[in-house]
C-alpha atoms as a PDB file:
ATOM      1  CA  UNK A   1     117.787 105.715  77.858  1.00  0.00           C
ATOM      2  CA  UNK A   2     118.603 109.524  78.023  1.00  0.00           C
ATOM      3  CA  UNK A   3     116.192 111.539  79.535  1.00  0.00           C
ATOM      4  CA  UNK A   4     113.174 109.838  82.271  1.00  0.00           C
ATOM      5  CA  UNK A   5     110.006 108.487  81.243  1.00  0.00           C
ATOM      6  CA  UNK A   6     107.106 110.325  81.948  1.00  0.00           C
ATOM      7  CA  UNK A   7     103.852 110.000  81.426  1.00  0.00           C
ATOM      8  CA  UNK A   8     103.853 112.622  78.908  1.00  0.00           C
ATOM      9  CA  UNK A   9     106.291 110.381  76.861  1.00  0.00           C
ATOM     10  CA  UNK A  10     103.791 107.443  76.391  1.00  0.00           C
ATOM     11  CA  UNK A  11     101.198 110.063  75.664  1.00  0.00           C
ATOM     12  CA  UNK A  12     102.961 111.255  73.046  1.00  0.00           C
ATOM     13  CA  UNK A  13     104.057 107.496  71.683  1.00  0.00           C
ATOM     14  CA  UNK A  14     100.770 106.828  71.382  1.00  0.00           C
ATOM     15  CA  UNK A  15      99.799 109.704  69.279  1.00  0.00           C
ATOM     16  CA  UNK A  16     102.938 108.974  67.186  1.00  0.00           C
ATOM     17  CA  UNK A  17     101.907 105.605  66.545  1.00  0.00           C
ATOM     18  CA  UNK A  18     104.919 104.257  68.169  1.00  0.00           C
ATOM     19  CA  UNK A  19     105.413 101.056  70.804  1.00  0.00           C
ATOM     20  CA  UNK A  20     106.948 101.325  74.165  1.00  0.00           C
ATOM     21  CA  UNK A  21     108.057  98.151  76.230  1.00  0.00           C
ATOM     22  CA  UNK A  22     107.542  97.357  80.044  1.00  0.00           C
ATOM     23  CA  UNK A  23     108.580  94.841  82.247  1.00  0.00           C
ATOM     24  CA  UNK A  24     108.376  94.130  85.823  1.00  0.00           C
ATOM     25  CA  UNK A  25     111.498  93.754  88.045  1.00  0.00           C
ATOM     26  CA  UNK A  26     111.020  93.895  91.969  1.00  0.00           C
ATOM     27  CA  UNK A  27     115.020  94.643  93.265  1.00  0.00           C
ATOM     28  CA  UNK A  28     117.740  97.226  92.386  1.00  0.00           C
ATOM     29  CA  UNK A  29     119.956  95.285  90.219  1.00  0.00           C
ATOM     30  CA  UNK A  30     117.223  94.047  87.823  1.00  0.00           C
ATOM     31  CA  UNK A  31     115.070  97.608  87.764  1.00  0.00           C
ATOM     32  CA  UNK A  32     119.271  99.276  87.070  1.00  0.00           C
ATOM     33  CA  UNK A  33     119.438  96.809  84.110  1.00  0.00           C
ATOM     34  CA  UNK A  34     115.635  96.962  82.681  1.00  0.00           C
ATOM     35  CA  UNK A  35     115.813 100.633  83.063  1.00  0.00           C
ATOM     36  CA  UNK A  36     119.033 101.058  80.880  1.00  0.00           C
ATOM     37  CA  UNK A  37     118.097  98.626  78.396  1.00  0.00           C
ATOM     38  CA  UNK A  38     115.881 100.197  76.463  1.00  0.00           C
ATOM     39  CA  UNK A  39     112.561  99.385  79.053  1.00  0.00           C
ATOM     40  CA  UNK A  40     110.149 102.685  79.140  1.00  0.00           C
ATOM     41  CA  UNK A  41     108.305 101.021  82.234  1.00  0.00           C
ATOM     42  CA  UNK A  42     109.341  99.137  84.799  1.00  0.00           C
ATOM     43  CA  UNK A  43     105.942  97.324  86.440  1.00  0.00           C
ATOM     44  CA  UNK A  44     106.462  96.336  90.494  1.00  0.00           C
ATOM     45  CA  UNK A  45     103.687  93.583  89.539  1.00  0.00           C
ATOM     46  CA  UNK A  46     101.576  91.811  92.480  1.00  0.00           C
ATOM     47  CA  UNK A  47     103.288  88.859  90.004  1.00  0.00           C
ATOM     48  CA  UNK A  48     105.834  88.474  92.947  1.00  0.00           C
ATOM     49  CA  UNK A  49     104.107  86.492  95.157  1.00  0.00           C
ATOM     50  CA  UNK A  50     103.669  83.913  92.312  1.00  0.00           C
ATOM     51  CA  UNK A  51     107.622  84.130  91.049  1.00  0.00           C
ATOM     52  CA  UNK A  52     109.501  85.417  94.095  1.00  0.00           C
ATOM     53  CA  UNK A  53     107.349  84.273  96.826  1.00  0.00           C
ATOM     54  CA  UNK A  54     106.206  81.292  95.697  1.00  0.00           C
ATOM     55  CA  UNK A  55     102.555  81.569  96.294  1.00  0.00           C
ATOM     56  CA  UNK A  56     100.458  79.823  93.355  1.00  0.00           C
ATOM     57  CA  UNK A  57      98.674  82.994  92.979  1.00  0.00           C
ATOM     58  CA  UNK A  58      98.895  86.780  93.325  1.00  0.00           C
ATOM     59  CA  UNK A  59      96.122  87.209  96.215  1.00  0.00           C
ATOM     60  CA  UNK A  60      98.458  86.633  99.457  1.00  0.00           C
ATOM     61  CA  UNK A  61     100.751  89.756  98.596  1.00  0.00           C
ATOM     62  CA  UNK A  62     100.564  92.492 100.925  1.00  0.00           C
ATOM     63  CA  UNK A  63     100.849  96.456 100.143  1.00  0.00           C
ATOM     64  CA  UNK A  64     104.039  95.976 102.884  1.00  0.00           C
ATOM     65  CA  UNK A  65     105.174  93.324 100.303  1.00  0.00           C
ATOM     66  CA  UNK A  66     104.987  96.222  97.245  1.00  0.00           C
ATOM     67  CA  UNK A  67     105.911  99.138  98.916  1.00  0.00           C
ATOM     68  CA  UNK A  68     109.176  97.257 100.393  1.00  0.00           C
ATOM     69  CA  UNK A  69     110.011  96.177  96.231  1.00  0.00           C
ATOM     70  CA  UNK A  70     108.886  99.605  94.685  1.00  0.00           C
ATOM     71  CA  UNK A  71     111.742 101.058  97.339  1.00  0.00           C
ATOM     72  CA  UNK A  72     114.423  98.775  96.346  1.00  0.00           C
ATOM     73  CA  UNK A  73     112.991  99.084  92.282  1.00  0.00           C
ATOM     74  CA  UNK A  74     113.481 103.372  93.031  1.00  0.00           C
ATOM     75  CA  UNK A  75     117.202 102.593  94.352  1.00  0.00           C
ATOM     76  CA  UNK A  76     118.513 100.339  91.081  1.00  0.00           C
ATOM     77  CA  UNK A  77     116.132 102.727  88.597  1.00  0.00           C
ATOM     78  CA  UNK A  78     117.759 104.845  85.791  1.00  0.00           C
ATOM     79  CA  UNK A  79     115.022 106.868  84.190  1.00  0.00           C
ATOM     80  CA  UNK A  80     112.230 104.451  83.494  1.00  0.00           C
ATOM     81  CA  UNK A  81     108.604 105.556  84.515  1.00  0.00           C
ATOM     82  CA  UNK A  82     107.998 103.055  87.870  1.00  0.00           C
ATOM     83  CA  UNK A  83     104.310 101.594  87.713  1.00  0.00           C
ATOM     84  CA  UNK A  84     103.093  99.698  90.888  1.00  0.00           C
ATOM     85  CA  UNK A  85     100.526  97.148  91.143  1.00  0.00           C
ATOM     86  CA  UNK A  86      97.922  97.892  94.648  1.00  0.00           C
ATOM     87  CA  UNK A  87      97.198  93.979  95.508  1.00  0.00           C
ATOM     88  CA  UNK A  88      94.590  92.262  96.456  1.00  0.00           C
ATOM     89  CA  UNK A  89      91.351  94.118  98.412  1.00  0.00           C
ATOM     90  CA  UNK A  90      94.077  97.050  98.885  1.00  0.00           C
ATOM     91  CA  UNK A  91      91.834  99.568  97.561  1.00  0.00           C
ATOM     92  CA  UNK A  92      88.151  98.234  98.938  1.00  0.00           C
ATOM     93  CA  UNK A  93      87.253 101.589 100.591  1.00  0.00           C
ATOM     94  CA  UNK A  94      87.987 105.353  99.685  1.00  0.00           C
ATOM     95  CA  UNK A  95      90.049 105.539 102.678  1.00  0.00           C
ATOM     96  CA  UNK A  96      92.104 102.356 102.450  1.00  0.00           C
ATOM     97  CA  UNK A  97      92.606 103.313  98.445  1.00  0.00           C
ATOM     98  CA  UNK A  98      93.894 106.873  99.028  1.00  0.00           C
ATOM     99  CA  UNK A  99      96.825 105.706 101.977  1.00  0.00           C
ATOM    100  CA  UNK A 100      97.876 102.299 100.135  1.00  0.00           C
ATOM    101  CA  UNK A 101      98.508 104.227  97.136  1.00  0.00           C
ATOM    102  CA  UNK A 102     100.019 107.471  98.679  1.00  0.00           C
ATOM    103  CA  UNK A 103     102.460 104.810 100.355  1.00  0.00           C
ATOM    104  CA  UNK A 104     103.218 103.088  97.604  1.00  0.00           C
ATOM    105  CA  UNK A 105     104.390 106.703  95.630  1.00  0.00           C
ATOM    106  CA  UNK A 106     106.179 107.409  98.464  1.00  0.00           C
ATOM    107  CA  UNK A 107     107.555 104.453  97.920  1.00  0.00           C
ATOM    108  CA  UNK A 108     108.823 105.337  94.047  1.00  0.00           C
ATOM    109  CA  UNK A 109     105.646 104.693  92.297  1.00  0.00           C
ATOM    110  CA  UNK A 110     104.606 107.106  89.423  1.00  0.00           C
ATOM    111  CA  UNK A 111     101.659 105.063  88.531  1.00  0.00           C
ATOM    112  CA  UNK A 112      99.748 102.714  89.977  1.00  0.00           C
ATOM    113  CA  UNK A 113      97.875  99.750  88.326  1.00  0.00           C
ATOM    114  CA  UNK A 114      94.316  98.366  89.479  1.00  0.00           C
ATOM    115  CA  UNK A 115      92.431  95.807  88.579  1.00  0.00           C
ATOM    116  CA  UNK A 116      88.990  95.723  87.393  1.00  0.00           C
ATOM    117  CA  UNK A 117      85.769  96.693  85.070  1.00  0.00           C
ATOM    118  CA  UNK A 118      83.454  99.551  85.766  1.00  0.00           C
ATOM    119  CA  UNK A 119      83.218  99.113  89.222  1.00  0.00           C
ATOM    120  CA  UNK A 120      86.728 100.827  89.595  1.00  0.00           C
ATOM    121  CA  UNK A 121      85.794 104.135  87.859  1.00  0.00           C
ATOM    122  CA  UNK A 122      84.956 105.652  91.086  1.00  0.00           C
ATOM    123  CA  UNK A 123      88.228 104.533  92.445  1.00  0.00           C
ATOM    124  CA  UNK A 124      90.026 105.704  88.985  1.00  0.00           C
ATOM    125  CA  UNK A 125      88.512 109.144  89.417  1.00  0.00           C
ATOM    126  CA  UNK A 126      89.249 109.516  93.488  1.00  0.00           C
ATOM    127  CA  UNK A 127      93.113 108.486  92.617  1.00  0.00           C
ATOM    128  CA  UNK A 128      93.070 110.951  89.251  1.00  0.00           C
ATOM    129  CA  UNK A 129      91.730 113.990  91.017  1.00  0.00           C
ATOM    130  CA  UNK A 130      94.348 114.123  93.634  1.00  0.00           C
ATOM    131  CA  UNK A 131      97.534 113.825  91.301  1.00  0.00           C
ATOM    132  CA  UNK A 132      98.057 109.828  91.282  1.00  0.00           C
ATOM    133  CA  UNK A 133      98.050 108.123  87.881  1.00  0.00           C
ATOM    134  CA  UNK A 134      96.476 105.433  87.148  1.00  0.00           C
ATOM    135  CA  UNK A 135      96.432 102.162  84.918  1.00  0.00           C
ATOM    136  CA  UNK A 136      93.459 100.245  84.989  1.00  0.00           C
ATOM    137  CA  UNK A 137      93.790  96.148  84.228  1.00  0.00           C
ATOM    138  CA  UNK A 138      91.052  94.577  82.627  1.00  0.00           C
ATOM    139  CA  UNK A 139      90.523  91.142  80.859  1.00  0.00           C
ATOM    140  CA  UNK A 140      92.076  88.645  82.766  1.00  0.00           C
ATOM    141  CA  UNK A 141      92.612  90.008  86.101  1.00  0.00           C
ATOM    142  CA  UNK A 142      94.305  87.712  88.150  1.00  0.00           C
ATOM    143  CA  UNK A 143      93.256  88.992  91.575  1.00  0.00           C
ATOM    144  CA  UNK A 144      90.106  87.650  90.257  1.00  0.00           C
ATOM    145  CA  UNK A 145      91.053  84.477  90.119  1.00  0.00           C
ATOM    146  CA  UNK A 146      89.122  82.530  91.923  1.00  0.00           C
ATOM    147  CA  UNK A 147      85.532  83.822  90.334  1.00  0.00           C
ATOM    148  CA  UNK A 148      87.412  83.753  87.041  1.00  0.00           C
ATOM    149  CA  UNK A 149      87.896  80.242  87.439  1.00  0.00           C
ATOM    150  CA  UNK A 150      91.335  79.798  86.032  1.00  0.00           C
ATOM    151  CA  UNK A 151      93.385  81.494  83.326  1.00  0.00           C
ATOM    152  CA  UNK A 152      91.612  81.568  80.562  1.00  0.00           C
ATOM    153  CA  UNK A 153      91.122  84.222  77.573  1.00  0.00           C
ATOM    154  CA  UNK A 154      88.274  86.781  78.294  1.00  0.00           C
ATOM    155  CA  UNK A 155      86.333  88.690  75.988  1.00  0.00           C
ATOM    156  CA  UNK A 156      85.811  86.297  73.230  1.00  0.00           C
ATOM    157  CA  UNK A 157      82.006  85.849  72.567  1.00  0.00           C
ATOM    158  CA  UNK A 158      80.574  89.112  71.656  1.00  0.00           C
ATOM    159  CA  UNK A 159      78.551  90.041  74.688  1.00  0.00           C
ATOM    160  CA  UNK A 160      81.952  89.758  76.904  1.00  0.00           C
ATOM    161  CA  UNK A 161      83.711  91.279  73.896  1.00  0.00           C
ATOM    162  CA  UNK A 162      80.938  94.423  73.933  1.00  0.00           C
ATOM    163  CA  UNK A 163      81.246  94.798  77.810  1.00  0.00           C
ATOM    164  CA  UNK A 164      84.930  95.127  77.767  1.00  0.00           C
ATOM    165  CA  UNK A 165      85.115  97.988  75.171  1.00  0.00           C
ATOM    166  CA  UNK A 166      82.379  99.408  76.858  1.00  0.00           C
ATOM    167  CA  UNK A 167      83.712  99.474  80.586  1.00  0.00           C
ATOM    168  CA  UNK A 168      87.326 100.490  78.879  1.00  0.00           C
ATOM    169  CA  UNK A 169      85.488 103.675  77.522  1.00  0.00           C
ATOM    170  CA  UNK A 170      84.111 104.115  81.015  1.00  0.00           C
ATOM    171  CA  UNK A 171      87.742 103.677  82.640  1.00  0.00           C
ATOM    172  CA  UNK A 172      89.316 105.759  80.076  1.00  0.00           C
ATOM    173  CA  UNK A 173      86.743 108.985  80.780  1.00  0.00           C
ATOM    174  CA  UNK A 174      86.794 108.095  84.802  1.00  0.00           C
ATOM    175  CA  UNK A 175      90.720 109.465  84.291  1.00  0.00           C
ATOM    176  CA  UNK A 176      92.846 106.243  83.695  1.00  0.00           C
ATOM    177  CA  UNK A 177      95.962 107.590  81.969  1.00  0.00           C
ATOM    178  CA  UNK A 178      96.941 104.227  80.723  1.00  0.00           C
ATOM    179  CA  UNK A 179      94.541 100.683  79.922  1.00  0.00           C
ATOM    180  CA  UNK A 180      96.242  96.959  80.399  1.00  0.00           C
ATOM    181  CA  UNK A 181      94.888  94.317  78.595  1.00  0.00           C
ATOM    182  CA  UNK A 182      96.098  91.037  79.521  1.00  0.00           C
ATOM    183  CA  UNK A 183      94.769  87.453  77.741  1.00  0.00           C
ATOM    184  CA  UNK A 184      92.102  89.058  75.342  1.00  0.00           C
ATOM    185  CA  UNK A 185      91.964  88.424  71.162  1.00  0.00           C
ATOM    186  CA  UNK A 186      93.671  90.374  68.985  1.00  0.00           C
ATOM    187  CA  UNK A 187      90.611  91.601  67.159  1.00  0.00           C
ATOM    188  CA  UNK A 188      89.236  92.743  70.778  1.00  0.00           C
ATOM    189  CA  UNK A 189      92.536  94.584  71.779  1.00  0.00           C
ATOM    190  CA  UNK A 190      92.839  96.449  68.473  1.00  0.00           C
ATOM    191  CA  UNK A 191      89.099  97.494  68.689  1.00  0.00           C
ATOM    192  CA  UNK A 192      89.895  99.426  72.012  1.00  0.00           C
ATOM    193  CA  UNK A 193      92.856 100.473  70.947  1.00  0.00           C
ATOM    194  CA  UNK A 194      91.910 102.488  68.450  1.00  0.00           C
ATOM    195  CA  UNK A 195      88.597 103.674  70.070  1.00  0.00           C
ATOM    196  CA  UNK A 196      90.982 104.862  73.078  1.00  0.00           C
ATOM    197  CA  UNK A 197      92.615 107.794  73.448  1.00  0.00           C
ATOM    198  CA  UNK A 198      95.011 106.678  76.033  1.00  0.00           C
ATOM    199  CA  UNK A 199      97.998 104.294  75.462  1.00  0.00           C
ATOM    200  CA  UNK A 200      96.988 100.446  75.678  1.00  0.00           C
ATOM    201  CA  UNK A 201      99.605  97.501  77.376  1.00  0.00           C
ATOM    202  CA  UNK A 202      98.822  94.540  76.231  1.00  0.00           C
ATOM    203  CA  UNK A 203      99.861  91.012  77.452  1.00  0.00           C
ATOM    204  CA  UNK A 204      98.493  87.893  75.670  1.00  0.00           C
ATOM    205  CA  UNK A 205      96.758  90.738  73.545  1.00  0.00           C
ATOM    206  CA  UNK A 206      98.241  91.164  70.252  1.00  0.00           C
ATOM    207  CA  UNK A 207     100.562  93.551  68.246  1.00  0.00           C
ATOM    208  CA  UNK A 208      98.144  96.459  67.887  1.00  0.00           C
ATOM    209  CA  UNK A 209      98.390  97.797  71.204  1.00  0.00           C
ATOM    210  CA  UNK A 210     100.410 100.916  72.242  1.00  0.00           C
ATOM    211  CA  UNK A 211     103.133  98.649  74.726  1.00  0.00           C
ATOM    212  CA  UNK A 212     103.594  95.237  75.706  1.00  0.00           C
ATOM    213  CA  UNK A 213     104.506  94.156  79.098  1.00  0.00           C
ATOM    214  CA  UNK A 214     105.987  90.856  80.221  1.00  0.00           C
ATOM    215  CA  UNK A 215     106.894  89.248  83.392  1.00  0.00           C
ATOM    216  CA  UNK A 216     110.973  89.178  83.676  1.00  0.00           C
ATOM    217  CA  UNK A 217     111.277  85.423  84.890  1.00  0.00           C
ATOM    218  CA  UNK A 218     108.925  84.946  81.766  1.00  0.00           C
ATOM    219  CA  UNK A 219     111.167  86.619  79.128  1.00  0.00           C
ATOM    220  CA  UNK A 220     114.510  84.762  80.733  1.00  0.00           C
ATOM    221  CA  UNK A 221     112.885  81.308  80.371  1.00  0.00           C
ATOM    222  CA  UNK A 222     112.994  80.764  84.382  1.00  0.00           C
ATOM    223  CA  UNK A 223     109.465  80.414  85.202  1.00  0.00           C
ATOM    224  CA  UNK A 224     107.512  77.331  86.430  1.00  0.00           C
ATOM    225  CA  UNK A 225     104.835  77.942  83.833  1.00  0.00           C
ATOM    226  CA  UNK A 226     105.477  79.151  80.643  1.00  0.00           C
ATOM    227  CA  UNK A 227     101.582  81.178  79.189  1.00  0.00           C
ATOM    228  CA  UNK A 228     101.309  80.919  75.414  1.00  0.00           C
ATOM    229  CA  UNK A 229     102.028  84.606  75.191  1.00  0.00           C
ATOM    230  CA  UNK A 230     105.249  84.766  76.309  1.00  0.00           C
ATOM    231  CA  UNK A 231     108.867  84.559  74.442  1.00  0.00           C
ATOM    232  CA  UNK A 232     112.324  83.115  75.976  1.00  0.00           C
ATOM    233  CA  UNK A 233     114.573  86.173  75.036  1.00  0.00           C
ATOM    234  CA  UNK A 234     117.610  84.479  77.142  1.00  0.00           C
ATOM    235  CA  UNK A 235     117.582  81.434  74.418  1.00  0.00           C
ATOM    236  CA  UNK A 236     118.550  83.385  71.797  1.00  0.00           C
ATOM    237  CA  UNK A 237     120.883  86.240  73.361  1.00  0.00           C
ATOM    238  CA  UNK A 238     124.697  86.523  73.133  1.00  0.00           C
ATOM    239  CA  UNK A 239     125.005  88.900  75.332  1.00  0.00           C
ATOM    240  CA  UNK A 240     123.422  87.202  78.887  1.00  0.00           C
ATOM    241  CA  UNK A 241     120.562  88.931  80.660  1.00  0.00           C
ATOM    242  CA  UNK A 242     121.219  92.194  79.527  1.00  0.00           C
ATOM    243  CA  UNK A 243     121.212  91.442  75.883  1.00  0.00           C
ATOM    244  CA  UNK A 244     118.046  89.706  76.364  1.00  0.00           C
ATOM    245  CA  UNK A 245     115.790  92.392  77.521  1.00  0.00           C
ATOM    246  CA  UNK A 246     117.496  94.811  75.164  1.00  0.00           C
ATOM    247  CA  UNK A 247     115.887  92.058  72.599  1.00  0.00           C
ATOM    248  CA  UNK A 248     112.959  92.337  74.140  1.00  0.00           C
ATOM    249  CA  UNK A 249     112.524  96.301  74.332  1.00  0.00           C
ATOM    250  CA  UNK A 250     113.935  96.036  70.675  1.00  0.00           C
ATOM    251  CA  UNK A 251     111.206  93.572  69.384  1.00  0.00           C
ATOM    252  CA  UNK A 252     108.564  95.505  70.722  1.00  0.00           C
ATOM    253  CA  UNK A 253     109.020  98.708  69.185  1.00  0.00           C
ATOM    254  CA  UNK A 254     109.888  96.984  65.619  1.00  0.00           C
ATOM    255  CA  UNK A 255     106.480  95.139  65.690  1.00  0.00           C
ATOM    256  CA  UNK A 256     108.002  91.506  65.898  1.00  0.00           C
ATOM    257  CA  UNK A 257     106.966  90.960  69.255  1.00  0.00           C
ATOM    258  CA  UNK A 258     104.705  89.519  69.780  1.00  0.00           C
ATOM    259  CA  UNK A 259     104.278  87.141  66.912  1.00  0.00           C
ATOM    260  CA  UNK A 260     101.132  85.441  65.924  1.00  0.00           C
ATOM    261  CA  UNK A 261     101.753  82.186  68.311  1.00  0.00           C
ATOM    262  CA  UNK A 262     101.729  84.633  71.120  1.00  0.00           C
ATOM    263  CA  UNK A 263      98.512  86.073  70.768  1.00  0.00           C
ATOM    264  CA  UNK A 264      94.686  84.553  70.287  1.00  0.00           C
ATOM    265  CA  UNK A 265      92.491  84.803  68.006  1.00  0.00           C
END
C-alpha cells in the first residue's frame, strides 16, 4: 500500500471525493493480507464474538477479548490505519472509558469505534481532547440489540430519519473524526454525508458514503448468515483469498460496490 494510513489520509479522501475500503480481521495473517491488499482500515470489530466466538451476538465480548486481537492485528499489520471496536458497557463511566480505550491503543489501536446517538458526545469529546480518535456508530448498533429488537433498517420514517442527521451533526462537532453508518437508506446516508464534514463508513448504507466496511467471513462467503448488504468476493476470485479482498478494496473505490441489491431504499 506504500506509505501508512493515517487519519489525515481519509481526511483528505474525503475532501477529494474519493472512497476508501475497510474490513475487519482479528489475527496476524489476515490483518498482513487485508493490509497489503489494497484495505485503508483494518476494523478489530466486537463482530468476533458472533464469527470467531460463536456467540449469537456481539454483547458477551470482553475489552480482554479486543485488546488480545488488536495485539495480534498490530503484529500481521502493514500500513493500514487499525480501528478498534470498545464492546459492550466498556465505556459506561468517564473512568472506565478513558483506561479501556488507553488499553486498547496500547494495544495497536489508532481509532476506536463506539456505539451510539447523542448520548455519546460527552464520551466523543472526553476521548477527542486527550489525543484518542474516535468513530462513532450509529443506525443499527448492534450492542443495542436487545432494545433494538432485531436487525432491522433504522432511520426510515422521517422522524427517525431527522434524529439521526441531527445526533450525527452533534457527534461530528463533539470531535468524532470519522461517522459509521450501518443498515440505514441510501437517501438517509447520502443526506449526512454531504452535510458532514468528516468521512462517512457505511455498511448496508449505500454508495454515497466516503468508505465501506465489511465483515471478512462476510466478503469470503463463510458466514452463518449472509445480511442483504453483503457480497461473496471469494465466488468470483482467481486468485484465492487474497485476490478476493483486493476485489473488494478495488470495487469500493470504483463505485461498484455496493450495488443497488446491497443497499435499501
Amino acid at each position: 500500500m506504500g506509505k501508512s494510513v493515517t487519519l489525515k489520509t481519509l481526511i483528505d479522501r474525503r475532501r477529494k471525493g474519493e472512497k476508501f475500503a475497510c474490513l475487519t480481521a482479528y489475527d496476524a495473517l489476515f490483518a498482513g493480507l487485508v493490509s497489503t491488499a489494497g484495505v485503508e482500515v483494518i476494523l478489530v470489530g466486537d463482530s468476533l464474538g458472533m464469527v470467531l466466538q460463536g456467540h449469537d451476538s456481539t454483547l458477551p465480548v470482553t475489552m480482554d477479548d479486543m485488546v488480545y486481537h488488536m495485539a495480534c492485528v498490530k503484529r500481521g499489520n502493514r500500513g493500514a490505519l487499525l480501528m478498534g471496536d470498545l464492546p459492550f458497557m466498556s465505556y459506561a463511566s468517564e473512568t472506565q472509558t478513558l483506561e479501556n480505550a488507553a488499553a486498547l491503543m496500547r494495544a495497536g489501536a489508532q481509532m476506536v469505534k463506539l456505539e451510539g446517538g447523542a448520548w455519546i458526545a460527552n464520551t466523543t469529546r472526553l476521548l477527542a481532547q486527550r489525543g484518542i480518535p474516535v468513530c462513532a456508530h450509529m443506525g443499527l448498533t448492534p450492542q443495542s440489540i436487545n432494545r433494538i429488537g432485531g436487525y432491522h433498517v433504522q432511520g426510515r420514517d422521517t422522524d427517525q430519519a431527522q434524529l439521526i442527521i441531527d445526533e450525527a451533526r452533534v457527534l461530528q462537532d463533539a470531535g468524532a473524526s470519522i461517522l459509521l453508518l450501518e443498515c440505514v437508506p441510501r437517501a438517509l446516508a447520502r443526506t449526512i454525508t454531504e452535510a458532514l464534514e468528516i468521512p462517512v463508513i457505511g455498511i448496508g448504507a449505500g454508495p454515497d458514503t466516503t468508505g465501506q466496511v465489511m465483515v471478512l467471513h462476510d466478503l469470503l462467503g463463510i458466514s452463518p448468515i449472509t445480511p442483504r448488504f453483503v457480497k461473496n468476493f471469494l465466488a468470483e476470485s482467481s486468485d484465492g483469498i487474497p485476490g478476493a479482498i483486493e476485489a473488494y478494496a478495488r470495487a469500493v473505490k470504483e463505485g461498484t460496490f455496493p450495488a443497488q441489491q446491497h443497499w435499501f431504499e
